[in-house]
PDB file of N, CA and C in Angstrom:
ATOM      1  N   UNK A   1      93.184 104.224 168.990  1.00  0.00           N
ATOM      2  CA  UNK A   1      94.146 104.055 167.908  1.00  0.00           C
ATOM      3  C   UNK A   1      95.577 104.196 168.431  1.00  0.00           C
ATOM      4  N   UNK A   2      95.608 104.931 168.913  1.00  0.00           N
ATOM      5  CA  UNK A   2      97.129 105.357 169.997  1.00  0.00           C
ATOM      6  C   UNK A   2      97.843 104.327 170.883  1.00  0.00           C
ATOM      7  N   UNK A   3      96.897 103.636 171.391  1.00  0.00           N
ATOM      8  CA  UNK A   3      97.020 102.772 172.380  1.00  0.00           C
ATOM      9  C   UNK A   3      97.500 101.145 171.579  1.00  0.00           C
ATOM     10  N   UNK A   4      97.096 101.368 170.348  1.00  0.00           N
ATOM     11  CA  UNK A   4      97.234  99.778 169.275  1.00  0.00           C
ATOM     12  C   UNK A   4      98.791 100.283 168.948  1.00  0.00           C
ATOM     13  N   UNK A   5      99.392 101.550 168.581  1.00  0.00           N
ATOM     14  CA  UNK A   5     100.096 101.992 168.012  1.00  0.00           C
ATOM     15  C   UNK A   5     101.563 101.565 169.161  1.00  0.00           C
ATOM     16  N   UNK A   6     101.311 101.994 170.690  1.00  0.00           N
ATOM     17  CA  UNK A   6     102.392 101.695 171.774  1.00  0.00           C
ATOM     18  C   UNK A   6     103.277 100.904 171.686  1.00  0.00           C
ATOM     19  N   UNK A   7     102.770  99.779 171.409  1.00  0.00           N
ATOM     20  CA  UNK A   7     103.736  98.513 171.646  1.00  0.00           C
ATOM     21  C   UNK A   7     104.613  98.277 170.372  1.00  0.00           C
ATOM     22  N   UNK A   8     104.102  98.904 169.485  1.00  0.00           N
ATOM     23  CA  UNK A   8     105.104  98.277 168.015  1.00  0.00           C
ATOM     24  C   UNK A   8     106.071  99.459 168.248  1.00  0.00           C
ATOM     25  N   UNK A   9     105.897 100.592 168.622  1.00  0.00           N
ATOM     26  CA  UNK A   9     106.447 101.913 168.960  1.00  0.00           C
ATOM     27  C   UNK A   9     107.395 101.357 169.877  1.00  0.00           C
ATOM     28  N   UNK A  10     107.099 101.089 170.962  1.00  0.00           N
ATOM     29  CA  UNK A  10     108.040 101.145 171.949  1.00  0.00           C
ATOM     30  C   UNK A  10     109.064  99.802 171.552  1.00  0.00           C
ATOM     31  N   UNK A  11     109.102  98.718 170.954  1.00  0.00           N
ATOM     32  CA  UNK A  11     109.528  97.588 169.939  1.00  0.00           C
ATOM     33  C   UNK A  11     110.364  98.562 169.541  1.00  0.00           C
ATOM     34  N   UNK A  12     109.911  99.288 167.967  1.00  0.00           N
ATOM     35  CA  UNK A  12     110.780  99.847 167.282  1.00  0.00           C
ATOM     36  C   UNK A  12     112.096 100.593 168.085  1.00  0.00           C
ATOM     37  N   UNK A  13     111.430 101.765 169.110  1.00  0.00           N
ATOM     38  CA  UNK A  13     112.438 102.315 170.109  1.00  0.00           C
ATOM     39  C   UNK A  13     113.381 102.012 170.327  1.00  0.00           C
ATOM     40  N   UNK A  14     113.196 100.798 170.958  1.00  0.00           N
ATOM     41  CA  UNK A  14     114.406  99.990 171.726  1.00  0.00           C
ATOM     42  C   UNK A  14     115.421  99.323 171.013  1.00  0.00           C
ATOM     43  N   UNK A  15     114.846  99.176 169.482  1.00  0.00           N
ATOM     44  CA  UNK A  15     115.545  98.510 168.946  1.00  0.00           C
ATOM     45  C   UNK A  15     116.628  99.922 167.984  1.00  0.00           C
ATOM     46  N   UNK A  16     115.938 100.255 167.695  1.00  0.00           N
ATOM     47  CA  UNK A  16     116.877 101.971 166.773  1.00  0.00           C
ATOM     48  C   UNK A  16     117.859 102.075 168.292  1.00  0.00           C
ATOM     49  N   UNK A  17     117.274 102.538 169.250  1.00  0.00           N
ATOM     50  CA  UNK A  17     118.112 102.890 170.457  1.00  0.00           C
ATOM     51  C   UNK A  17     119.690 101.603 171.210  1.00  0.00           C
ATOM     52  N   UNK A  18     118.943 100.363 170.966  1.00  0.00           N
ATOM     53  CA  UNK A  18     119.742  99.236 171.275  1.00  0.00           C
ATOM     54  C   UNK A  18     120.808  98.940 170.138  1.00  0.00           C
ATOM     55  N   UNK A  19     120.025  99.182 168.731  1.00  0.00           N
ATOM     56  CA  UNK A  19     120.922  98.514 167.548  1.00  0.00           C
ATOM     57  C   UNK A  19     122.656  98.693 167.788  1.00  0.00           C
ATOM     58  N   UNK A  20     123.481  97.893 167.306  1.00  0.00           N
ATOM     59  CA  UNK A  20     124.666  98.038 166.724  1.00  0.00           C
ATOM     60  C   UNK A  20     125.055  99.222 166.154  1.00  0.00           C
ATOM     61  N   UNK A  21     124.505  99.203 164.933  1.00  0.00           N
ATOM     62  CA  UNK A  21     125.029 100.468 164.224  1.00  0.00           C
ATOM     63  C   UNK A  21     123.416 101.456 163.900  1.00  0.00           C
ATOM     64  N   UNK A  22     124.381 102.795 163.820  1.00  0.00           N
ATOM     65  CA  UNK A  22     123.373 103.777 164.723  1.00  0.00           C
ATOM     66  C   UNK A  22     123.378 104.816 162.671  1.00  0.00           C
ATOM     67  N   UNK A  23     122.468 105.358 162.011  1.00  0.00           N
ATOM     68  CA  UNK A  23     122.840 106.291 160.709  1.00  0.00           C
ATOM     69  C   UNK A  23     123.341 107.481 161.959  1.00  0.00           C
ATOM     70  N   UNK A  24     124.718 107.994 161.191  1.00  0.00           N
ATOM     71  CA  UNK A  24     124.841 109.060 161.223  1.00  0.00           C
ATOM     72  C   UNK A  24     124.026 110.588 160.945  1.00  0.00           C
ATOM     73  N   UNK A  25     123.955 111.537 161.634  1.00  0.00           N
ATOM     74  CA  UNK A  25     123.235 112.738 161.082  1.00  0.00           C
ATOM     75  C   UNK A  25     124.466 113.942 160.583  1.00  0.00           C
ATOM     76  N   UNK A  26     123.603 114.096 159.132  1.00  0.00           N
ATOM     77  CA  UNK A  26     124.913 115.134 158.966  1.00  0.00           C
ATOM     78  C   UNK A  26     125.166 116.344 159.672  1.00  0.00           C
ATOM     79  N   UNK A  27     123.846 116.816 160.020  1.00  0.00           N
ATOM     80  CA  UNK A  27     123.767 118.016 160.893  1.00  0.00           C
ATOM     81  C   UNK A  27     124.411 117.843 162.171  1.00  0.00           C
ATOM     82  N   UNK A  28     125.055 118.951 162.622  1.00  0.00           N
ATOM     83  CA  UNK A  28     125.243 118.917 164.110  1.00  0.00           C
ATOM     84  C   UNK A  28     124.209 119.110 165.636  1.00  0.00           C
ATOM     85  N   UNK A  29     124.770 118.140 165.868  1.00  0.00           N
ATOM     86  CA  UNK A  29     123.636 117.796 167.171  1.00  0.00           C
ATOM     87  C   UNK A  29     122.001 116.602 166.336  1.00  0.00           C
ATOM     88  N   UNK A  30     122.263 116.566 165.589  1.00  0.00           N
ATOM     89  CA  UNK A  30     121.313 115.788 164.748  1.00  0.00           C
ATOM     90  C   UNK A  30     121.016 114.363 165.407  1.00  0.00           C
ATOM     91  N   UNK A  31     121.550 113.820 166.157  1.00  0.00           N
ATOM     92  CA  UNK A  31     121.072 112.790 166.970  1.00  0.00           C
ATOM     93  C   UNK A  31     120.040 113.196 168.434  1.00  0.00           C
ATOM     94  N   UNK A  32     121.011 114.818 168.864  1.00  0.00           N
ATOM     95  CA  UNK A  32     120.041 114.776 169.974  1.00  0.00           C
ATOM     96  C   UNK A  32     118.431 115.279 169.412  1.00  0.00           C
ATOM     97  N   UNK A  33     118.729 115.790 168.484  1.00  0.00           N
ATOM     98  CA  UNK A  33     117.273 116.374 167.862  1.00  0.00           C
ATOM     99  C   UNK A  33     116.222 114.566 167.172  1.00  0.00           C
ATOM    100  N   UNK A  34     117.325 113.970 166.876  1.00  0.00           N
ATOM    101  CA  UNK A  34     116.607 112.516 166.421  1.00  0.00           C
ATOM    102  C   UNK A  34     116.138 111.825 167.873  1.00  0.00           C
ATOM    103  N   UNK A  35     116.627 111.839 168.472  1.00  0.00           N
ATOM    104  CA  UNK A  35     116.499 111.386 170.363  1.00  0.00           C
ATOM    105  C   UNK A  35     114.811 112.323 170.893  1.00  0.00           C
ATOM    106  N   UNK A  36     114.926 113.773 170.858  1.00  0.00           N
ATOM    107  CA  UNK A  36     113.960 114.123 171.263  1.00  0.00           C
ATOM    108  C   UNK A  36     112.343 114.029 170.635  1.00  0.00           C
ATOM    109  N   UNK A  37     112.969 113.904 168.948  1.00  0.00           N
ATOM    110  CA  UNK A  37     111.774 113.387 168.218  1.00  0.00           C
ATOM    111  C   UNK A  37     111.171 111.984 168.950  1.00  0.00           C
ATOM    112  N   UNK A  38     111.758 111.248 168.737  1.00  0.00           N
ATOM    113  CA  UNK A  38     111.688 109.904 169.061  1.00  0.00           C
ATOM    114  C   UNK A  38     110.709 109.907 170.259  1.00  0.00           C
ATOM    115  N   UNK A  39     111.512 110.409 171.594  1.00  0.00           N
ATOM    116  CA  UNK A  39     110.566 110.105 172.861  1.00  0.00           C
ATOM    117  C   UNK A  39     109.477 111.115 172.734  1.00  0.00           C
ATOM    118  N   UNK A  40     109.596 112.087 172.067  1.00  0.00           N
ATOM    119  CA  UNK A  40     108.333 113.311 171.779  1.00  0.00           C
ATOM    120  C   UNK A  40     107.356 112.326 171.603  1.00  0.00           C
ATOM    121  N   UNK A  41     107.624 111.644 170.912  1.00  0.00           N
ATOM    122  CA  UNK A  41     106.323 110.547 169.905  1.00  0.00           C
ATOM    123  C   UNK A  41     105.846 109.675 170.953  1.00  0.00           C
ATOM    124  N   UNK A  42     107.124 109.230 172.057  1.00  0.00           N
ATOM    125  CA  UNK A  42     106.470 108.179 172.814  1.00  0.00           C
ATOM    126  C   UNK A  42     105.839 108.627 174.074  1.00  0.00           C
ATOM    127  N   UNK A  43     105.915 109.740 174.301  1.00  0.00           N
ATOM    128  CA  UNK A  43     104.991 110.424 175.079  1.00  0.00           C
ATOM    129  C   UNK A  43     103.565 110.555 174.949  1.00  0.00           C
ATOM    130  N   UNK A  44     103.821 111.292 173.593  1.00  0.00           N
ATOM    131  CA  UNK A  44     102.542 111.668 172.831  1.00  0.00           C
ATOM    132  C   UNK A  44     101.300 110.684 172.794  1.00  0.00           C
ATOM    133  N   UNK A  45     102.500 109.130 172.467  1.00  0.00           N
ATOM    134  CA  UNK A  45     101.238 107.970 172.278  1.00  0.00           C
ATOM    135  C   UNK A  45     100.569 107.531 173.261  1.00  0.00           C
ATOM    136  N   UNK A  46     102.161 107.278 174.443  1.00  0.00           N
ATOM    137  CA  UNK A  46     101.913 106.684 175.802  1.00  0.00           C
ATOM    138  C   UNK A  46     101.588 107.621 176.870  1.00  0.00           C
ATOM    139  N   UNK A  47     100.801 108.344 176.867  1.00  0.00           N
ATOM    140  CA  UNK A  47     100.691 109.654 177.658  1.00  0.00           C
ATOM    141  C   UNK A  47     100.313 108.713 179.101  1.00  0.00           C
ATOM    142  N   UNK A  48      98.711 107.982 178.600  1.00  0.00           N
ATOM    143  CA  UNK A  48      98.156 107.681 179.401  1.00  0.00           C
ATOM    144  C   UNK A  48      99.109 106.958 180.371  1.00  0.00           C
ATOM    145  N   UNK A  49      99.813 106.398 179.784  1.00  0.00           N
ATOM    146  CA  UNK A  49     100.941 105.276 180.739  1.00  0.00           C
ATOM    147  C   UNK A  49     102.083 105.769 181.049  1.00  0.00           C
ATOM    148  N   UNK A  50     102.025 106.683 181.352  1.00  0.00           N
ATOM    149  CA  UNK A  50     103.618 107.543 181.152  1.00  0.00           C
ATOM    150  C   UNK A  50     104.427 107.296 183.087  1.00  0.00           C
ATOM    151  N   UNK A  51     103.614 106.620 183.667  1.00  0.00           N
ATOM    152  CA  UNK A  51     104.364 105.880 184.731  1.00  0.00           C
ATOM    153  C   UNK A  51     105.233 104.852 184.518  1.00  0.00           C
ATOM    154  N   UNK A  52     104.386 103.958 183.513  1.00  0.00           N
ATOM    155  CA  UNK A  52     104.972 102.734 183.053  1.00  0.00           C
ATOM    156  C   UNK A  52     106.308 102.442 181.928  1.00  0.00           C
ATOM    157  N   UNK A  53     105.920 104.032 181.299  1.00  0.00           N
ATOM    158  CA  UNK A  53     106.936 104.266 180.230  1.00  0.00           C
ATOM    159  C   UNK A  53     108.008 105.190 180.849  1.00  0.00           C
ATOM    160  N   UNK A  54     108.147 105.754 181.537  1.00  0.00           N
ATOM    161  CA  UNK A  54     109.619 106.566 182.330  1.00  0.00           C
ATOM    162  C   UNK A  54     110.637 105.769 182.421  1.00  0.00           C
ATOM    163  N   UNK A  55     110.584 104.879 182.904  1.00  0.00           N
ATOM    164  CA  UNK A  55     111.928 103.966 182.472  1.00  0.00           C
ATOM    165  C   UNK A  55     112.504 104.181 181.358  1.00  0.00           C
ATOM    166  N   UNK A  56     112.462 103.988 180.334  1.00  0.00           N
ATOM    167  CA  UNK A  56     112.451 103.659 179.069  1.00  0.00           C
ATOM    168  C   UNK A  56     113.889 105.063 178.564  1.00  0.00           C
ATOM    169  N   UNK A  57     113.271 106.170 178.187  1.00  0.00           N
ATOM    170  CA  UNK A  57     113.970 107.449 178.533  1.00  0.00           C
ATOM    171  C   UNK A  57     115.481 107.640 179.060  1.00  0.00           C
ATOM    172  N   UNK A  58     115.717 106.875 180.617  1.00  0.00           N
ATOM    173  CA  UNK A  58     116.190 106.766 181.578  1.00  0.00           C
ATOM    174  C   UNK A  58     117.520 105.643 181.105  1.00  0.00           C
ATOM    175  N   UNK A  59     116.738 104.804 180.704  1.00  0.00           N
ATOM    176  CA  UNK A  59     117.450 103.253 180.570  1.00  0.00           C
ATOM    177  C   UNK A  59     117.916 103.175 179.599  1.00  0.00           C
ATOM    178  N   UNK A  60     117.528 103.615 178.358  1.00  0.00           N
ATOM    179  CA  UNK A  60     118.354 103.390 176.771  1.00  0.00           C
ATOM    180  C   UNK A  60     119.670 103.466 176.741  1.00  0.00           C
ATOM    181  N   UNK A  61     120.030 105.018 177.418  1.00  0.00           N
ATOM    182  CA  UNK A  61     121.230 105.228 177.078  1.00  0.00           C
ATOM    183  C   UNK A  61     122.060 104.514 178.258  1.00  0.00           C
ATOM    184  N   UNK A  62     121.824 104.124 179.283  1.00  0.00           N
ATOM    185  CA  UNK A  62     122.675 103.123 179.856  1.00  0.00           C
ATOM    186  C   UNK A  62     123.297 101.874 179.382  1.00  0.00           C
ATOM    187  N   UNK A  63     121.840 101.106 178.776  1.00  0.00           N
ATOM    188  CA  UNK A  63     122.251  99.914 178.374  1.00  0.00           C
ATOM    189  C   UNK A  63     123.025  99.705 177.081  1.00  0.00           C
ATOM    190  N   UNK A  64     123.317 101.109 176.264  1.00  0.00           N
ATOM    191  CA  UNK A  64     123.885 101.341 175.388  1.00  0.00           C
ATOM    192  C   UNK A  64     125.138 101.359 175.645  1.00  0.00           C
ATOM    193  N   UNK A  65     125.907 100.838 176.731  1.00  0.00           N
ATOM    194  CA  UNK A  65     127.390 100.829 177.477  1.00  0.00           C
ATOM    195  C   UNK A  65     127.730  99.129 176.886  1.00  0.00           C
ATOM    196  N   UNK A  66     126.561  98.358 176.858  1.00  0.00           N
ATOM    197  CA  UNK A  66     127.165  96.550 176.893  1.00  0.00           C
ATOM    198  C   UNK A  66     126.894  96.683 175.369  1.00  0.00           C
ATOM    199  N   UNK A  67     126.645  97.446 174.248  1.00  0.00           N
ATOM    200  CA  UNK A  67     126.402  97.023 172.889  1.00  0.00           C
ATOM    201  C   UNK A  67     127.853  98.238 172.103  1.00  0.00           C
ATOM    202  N   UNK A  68     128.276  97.091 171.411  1.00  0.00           N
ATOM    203  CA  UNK A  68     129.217  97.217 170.479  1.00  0.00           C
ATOM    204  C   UNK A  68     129.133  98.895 169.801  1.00  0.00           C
ATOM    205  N   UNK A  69     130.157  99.778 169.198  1.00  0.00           N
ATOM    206  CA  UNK A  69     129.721 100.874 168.713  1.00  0.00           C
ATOM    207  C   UNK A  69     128.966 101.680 168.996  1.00  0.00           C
ATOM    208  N   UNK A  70     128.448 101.530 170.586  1.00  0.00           N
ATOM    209  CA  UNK A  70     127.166 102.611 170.990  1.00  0.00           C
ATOM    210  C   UNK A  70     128.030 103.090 172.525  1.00  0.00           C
ATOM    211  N   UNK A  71     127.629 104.582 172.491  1.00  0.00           N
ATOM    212  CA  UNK A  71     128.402 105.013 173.873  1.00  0.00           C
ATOM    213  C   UNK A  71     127.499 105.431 174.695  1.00  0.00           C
ATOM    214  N   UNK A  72     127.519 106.002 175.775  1.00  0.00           N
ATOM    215  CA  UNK A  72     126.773 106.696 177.050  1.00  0.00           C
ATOM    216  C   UNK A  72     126.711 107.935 176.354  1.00  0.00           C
ATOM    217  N   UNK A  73     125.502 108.834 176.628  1.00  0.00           N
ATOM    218  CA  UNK A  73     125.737 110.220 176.536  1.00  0.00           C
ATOM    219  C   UNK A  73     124.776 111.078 177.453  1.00  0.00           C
ATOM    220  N   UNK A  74     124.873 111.620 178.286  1.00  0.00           N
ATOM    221  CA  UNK A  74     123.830 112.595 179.124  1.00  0.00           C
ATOM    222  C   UNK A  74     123.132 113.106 178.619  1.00  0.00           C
ATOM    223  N   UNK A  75     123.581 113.867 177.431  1.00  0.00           N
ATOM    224  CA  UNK A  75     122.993 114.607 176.625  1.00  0.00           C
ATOM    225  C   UNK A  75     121.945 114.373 175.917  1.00  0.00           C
ATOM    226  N   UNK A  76     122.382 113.348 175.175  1.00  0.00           N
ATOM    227  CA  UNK A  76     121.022 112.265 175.022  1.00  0.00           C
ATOM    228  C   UNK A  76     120.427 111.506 175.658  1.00  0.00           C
ATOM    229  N   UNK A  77     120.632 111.202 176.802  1.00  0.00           N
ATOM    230  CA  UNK A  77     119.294 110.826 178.267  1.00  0.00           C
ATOM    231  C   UNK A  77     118.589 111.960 178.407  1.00  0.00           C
ATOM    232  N   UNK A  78     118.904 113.821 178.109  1.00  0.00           N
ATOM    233  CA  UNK A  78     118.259 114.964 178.394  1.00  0.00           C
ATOM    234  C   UNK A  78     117.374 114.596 177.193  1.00  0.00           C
ATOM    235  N   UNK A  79     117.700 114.848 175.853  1.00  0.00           N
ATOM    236  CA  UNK A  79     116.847 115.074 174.844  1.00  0.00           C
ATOM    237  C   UNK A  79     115.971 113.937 174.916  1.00  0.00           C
ATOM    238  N   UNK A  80     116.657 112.578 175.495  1.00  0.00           N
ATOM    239  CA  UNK A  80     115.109 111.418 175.498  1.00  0.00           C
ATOM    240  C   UNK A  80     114.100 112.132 176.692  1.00  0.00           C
ATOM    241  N   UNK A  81     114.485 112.918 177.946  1.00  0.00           N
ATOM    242  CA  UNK A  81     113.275 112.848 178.883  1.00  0.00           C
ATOM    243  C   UNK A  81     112.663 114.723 178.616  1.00  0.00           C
ATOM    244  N   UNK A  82     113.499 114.897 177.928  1.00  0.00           N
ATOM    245  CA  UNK A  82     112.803 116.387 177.357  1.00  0.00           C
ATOM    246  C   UNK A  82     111.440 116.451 175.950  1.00  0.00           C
ATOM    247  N   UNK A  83     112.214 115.309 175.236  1.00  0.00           N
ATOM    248  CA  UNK A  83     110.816 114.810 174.072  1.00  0.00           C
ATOM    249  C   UNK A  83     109.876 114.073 174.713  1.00  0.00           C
ATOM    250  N   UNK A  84     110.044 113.061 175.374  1.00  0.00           N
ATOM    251  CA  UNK A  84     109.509 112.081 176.540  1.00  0.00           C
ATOM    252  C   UNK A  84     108.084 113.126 177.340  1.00  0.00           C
ATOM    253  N   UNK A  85     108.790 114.228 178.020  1.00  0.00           N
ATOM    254  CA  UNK A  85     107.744 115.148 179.169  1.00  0.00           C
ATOM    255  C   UNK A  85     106.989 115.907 178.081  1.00  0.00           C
ATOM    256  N   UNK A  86     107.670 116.501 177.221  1.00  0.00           N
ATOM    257  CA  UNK A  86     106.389 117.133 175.995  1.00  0.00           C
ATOM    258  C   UNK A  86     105.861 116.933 175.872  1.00  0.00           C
ATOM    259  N   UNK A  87     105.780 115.151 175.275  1.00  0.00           N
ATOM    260  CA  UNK A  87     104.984 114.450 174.544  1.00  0.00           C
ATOM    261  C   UNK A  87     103.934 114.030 175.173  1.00  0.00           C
ATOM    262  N   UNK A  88     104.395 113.922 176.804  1.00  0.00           N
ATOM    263  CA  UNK A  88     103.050 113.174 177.727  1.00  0.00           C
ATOM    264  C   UNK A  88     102.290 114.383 177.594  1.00  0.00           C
ATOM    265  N   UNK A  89     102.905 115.877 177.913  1.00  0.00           N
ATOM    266  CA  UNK A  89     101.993 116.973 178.206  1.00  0.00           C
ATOM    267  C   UNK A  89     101.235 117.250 176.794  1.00  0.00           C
ATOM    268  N   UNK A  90     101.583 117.082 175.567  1.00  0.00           N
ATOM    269  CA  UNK A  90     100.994 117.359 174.617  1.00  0.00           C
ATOM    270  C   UNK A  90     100.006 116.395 174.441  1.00  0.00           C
ATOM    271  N   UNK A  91     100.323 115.139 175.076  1.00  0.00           N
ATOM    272  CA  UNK A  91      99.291 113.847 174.777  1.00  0.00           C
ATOM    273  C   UNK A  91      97.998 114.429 175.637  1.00  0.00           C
ATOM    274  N   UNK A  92      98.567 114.659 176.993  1.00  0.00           N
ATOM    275  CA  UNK A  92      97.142 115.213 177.975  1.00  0.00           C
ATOM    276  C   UNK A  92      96.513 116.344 177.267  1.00  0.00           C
ATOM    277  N   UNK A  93      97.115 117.346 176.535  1.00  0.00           N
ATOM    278  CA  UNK A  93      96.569 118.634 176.145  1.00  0.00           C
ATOM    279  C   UNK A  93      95.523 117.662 174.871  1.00  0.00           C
ATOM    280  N   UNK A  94      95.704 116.734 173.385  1.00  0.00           N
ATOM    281  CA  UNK A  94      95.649 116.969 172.789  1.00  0.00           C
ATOM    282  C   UNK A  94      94.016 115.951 173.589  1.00  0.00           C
ATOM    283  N   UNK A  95      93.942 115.154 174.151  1.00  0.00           N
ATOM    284  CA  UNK A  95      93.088 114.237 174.863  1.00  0.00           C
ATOM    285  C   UNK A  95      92.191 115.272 175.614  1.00  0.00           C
ATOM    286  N   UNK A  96      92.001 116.251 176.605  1.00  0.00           N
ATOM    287  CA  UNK A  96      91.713 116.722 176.821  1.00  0.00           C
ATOM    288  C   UNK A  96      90.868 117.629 175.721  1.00  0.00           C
ATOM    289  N   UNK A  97      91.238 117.698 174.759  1.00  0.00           N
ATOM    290  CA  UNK A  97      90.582 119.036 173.748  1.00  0.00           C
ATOM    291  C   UNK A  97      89.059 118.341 173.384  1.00  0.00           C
ATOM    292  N   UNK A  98      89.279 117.251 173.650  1.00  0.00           N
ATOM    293  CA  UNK A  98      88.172 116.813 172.816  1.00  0.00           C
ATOM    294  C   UNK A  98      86.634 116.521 174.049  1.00  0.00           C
ATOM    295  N   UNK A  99      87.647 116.255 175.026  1.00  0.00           N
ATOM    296  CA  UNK A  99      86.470 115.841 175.891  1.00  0.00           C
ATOM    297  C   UNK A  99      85.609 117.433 177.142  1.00  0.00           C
ATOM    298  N   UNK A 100      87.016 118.619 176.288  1.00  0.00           N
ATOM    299  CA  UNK A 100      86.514 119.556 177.354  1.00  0.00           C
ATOM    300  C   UNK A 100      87.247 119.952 178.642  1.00  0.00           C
ATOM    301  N   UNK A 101      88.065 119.419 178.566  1.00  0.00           N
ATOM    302  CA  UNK A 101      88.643 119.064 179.998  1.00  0.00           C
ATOM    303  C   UNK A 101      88.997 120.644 180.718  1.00  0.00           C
ATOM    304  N   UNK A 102      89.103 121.170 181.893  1.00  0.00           N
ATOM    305  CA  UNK A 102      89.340 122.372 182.213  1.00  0.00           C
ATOM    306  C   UNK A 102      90.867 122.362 182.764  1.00  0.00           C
ATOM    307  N   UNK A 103      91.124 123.454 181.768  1.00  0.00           N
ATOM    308  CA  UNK A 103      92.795 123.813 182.165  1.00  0.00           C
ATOM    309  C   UNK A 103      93.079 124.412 183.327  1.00  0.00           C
ATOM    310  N   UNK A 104      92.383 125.494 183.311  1.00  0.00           N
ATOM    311  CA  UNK A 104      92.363 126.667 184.075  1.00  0.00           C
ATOM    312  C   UNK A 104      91.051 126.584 184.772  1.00  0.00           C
ATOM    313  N   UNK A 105      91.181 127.187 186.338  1.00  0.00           N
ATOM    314  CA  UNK A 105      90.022 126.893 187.449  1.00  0.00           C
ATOM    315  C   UNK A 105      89.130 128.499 187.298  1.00  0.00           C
ATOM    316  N   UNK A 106      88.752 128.628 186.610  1.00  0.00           N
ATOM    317  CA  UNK A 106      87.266 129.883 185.977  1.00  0.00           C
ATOM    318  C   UNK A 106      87.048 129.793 187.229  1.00  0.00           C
ATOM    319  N   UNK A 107      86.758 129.382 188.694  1.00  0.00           N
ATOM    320  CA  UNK A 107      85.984 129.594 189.826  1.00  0.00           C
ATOM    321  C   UNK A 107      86.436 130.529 190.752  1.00  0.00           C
TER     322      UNK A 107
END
């Protein structure tokens, strides 16, 4: 189910992340917390592929330099690869639960 879910996900991503005009958050810091949600999720989905998806994280906020009304921010390249690494590790934890997998070496 996760795996059907990737591609419209990573679609949507690029496009909230690429768009023109961005909603404001009233809260402060409310984008980087909208940033870490975001890649949290794309971790979570894309765990398994999370070679293929590291770019992604990395690259948004660059290419956000050639689009109108959108700036560079470090800060938000941190909160994309900080939701981003969760999400893979929570994806392996939540994949793992089911099949058994051993965390810890009992030997």
């Amino acid at each position: 189910m996760r795996q059907r879910l990737l591609l419209p996900y990573v679609l949507l991503l690029l496009f909230l992340n690429l768009a023109p005009r961005v909603p404001s958050s009233s809260m402060a810091n409310g984008d980087k917390l909208a940033h870490f949600a975001m890649f949290l999720l794309l971790g979570f989905i894309g765990f398994a592929r999370w070679p293929y998806l590291l770019p992604i994280p990395f690259l948004t906020e660059p290419l956000q330099l050639f689009i109108p009304d959108r700036t560079f921010s470090l800060a938000d390249m941190g909160a994309n690869l900080i939701g981003f690494a969760l999400g893979v590790l929570f994806g392996w934890l939540y994949e793992g639960r089911d099949e058994g997998a051993q965390l810890l070496n009992e030997g």
